[in-house]
Protein backbone atom coordinates (compact mmCIF):
# COMPACT_ATOMS: atom_id res chain seq x y z
CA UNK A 1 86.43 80.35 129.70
CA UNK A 2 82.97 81.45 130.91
CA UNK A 3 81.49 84.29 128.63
CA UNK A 4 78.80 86.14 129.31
CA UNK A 5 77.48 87.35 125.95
CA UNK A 6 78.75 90.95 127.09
CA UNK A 7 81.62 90.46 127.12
CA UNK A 8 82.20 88.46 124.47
CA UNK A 9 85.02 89.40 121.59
CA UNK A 10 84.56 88.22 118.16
CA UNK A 11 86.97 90.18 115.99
CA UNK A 12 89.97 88.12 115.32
CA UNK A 13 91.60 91.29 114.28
CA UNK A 14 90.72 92.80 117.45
CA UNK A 15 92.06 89.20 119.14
CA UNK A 16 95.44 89.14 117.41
CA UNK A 17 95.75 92.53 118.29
CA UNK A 18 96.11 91.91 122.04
CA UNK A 19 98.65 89.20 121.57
CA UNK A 20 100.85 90.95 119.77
CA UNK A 21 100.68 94.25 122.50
CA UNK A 22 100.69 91.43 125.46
CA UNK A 23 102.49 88.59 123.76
CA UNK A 24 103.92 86.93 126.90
CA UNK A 25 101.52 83.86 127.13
CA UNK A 26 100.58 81.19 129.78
CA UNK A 27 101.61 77.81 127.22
CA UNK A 28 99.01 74.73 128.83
CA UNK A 29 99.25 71.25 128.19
CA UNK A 30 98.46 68.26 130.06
CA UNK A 31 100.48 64.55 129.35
CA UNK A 32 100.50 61.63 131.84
CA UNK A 33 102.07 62.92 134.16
CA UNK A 34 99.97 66.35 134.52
CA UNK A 35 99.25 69.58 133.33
CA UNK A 36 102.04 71.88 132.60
CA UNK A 37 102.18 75.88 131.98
CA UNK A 38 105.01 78.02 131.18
CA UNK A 39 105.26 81.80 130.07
CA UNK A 40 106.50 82.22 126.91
CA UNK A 41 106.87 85.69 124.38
CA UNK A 42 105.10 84.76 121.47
CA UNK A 43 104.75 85.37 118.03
CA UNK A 44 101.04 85.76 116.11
CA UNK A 45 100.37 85.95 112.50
CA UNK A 46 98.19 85.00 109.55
CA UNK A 47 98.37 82.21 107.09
CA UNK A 48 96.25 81.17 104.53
CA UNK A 49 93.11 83.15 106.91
CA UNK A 50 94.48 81.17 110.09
CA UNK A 51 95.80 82.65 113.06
CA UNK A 52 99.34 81.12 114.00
CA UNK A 53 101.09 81.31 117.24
CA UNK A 54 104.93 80.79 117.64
CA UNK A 55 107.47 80.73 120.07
CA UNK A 56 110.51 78.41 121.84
CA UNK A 57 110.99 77.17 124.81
CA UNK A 58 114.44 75.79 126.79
CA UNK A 59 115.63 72.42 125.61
CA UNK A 60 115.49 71.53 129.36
CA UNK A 61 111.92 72.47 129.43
CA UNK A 62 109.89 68.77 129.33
CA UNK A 63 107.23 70.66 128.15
CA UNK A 64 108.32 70.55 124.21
CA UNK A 65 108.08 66.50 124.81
CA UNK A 66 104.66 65.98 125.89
CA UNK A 67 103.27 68.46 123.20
CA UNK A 68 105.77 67.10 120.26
CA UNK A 69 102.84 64.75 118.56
CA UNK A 70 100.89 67.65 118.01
CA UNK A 71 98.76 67.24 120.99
CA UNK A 72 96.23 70.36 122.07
CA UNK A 73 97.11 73.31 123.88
CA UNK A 74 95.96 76.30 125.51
CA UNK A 75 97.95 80.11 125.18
CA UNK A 76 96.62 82.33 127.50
CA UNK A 77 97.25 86.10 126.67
CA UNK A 78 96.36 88.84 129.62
CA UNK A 79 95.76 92.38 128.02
CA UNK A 80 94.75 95.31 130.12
CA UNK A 81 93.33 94.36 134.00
CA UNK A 82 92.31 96.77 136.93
CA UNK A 83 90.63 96.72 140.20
CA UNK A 84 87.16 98.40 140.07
CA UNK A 85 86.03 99.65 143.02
CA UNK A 86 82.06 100.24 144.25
CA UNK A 87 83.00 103.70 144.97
CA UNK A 88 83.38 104.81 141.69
CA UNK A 89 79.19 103.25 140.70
CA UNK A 90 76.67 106.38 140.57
CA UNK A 91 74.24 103.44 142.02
CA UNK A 92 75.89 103.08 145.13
CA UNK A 93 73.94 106.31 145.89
CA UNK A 94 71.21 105.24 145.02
CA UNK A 95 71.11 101.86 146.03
CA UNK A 96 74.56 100.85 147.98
CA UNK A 97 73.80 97.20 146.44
CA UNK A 98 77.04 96.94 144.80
CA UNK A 99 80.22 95.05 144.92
CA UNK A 100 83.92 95.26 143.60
CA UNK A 101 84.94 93.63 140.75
CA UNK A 102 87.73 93.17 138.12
CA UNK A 103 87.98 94.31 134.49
CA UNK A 104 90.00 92.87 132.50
CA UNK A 105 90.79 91.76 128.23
CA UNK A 106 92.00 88.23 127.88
CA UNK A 107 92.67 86.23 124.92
CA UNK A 108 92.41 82.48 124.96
CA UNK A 109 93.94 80.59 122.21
CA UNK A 110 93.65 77.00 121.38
CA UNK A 111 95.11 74.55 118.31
CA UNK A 112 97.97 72.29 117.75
CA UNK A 113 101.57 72.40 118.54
CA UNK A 114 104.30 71.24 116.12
CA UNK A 115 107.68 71.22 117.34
CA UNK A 116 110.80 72.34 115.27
CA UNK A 117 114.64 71.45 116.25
CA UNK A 118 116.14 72.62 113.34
CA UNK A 119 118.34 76.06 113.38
CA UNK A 120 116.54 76.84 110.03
CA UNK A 121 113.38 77.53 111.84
CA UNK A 122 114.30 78.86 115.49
CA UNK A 123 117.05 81.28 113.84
CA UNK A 124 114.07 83.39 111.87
CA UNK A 125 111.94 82.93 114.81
CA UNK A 126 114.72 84.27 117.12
CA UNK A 127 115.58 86.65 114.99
CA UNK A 128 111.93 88.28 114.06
CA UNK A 129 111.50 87.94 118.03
CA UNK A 130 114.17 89.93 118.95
CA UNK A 131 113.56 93.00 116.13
CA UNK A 132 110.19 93.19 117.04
CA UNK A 133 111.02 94.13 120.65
CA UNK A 134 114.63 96.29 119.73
CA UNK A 135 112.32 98.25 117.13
CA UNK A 136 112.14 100.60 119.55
CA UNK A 137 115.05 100.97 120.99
CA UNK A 138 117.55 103.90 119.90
CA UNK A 139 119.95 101.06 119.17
CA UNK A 140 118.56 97.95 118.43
CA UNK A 141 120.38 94.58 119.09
CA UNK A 142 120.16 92.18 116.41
CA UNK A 143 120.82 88.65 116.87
CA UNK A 144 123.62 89.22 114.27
CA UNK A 145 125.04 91.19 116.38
CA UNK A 146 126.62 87.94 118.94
CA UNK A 147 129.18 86.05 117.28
CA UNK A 148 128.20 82.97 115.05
CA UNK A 149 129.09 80.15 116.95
CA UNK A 150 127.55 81.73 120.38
CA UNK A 151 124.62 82.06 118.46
CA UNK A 152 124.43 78.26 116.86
CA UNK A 153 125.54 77.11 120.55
CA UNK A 154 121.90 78.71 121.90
CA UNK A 155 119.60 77.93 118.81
CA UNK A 156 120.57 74.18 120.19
CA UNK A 157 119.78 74.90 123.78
CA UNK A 158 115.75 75.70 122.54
CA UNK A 159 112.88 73.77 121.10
CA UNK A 160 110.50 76.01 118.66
CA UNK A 161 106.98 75.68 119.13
CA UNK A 162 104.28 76.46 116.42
CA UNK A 163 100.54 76.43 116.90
CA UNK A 164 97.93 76.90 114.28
CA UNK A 165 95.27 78.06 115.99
CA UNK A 166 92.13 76.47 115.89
CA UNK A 167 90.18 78.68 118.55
CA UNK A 168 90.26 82.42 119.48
CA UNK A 169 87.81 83.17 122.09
CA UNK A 170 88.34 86.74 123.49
CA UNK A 171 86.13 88.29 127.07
CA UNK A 172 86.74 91.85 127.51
CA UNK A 173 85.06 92.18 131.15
CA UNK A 174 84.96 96.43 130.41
CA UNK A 175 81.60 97.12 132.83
CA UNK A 176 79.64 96.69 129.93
CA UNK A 177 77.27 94.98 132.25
CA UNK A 178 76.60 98.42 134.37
CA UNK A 179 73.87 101.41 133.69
CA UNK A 180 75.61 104.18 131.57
CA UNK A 181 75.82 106.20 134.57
CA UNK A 182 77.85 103.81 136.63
CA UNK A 183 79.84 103.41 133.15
CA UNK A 184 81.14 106.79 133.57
CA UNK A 185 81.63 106.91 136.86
CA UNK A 186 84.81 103.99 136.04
CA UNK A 187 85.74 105.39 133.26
CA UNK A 188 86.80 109.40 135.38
CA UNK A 189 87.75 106.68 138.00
CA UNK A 190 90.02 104.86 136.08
CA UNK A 191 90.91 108.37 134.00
CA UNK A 192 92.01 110.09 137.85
CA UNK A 193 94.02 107.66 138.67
CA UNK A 194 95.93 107.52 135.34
CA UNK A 195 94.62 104.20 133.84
CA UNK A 196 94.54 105.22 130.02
CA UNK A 197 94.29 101.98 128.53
CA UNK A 198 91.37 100.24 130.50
CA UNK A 199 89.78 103.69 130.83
CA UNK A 200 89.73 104.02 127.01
CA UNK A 201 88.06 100.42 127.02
CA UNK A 202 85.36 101.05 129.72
CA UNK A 203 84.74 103.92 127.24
CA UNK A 204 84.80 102.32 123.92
CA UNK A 205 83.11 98.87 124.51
CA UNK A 206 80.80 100.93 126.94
CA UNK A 207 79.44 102.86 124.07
CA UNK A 208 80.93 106.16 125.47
CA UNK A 209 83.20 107.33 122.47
CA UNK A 210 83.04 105.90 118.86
CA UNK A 211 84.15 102.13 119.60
CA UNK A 212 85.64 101.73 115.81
CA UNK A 213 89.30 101.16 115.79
CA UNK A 214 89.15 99.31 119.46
CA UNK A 215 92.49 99.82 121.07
CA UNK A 216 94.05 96.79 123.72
């Protein structure tokens, strides 16, 4: 991923912190016969200090067969993204020599894949899947909640897919490369027209407000 040094993300914190508030990722992996991608809700969490991705796929998917010998891959994760328009640049004003452009927080993650069949993994991995997205729900569905046997019947439709992540390279493209001025002119752009979460990162990575606790 080209990264100017601007908008270049170290923080693994800050890294794993995006996945988990965007976790549908882009899975890449190339075989033989091509490159494949597919979108798939992951899973991110520590062990031992290293960043681990998982998720399953469809049974039907060939994907899970070209990656099964632990080959590479690429998880794309897309965080916050906007349209910036000239309009909004206090330079245009002075200058006019501006141009549109795109912010935008992305999360590239690259390691290993190890595939799992076995119900003893995909049932957990279901299962922690599906409470961390009912948490919130005034109800929440459980997996225990669908009878036994329906549930055995899908955990042998899916293939489980585990990374350990050897790479986290993060860009957040926030205008960090404009003058202050032009700075805030995106971020009561982006505030007017009701875009909290890439206005608060224009404004935090743009040294506007204090940048510690960096939301996604």
């Amino acid at each position: 991923m080209y990264s100017p040094p601007h908008f270049i993300e170290t923080d693994e914190a800050v890294m794993r912190a995006l996945i988990a508030a965007h976790p549908l990722g882009l899975l890449i992996s190339s075989s033989a016969t091509g490159v494949l991608a597919n979108p798939l809700p992951f899973l991110v969490s520590v062990t031992d200090g290293v960043t681990v991705l998982r998720a399953h796929l469809a049974r039907a998917n060939e994907q899970w067969r070209h990656i099964r010998e632990g080959a590479e891959v690429l998880v794309v994760f897309q965080g916050a993204d906007t349209y910036v328009t000239p309009s909004w640049y206090a330079s245009k004003a002075e200058h006019g020599k501006v141009v549109p452009t795109w912010n935008y927080a992305m999360v590239q993650a690259r390691g290993t894949a190890l595939v799992h069949e076995d119900a003893e993994w995909l049932r957990p991995q279901v299962g922690e899947l599906t409470d961390t997205h009912e948490a919130a729900r005034p109800a929440p569905w459980k997996v225990s909640d669908a009878p036994d046997a329906f549930v055995a019947a899908q955990l042998r439709g899916i293939v489980g897919i585990e990374i350990t992540v050897q790479e986290l390279t993060g860009k957040w493209k926030v205008s960090q490369n404009r003058q202050e001025a032009d700075r805030r002119g995106v971020h009561a752009g982006l505030t007017a027209e009701g875009d909290e979460a890439m206005a608060g990162l224009v404004s935090r990575y743009g040294g506007l407000a204090d940048p510690a606790g960096r939301p996604e």
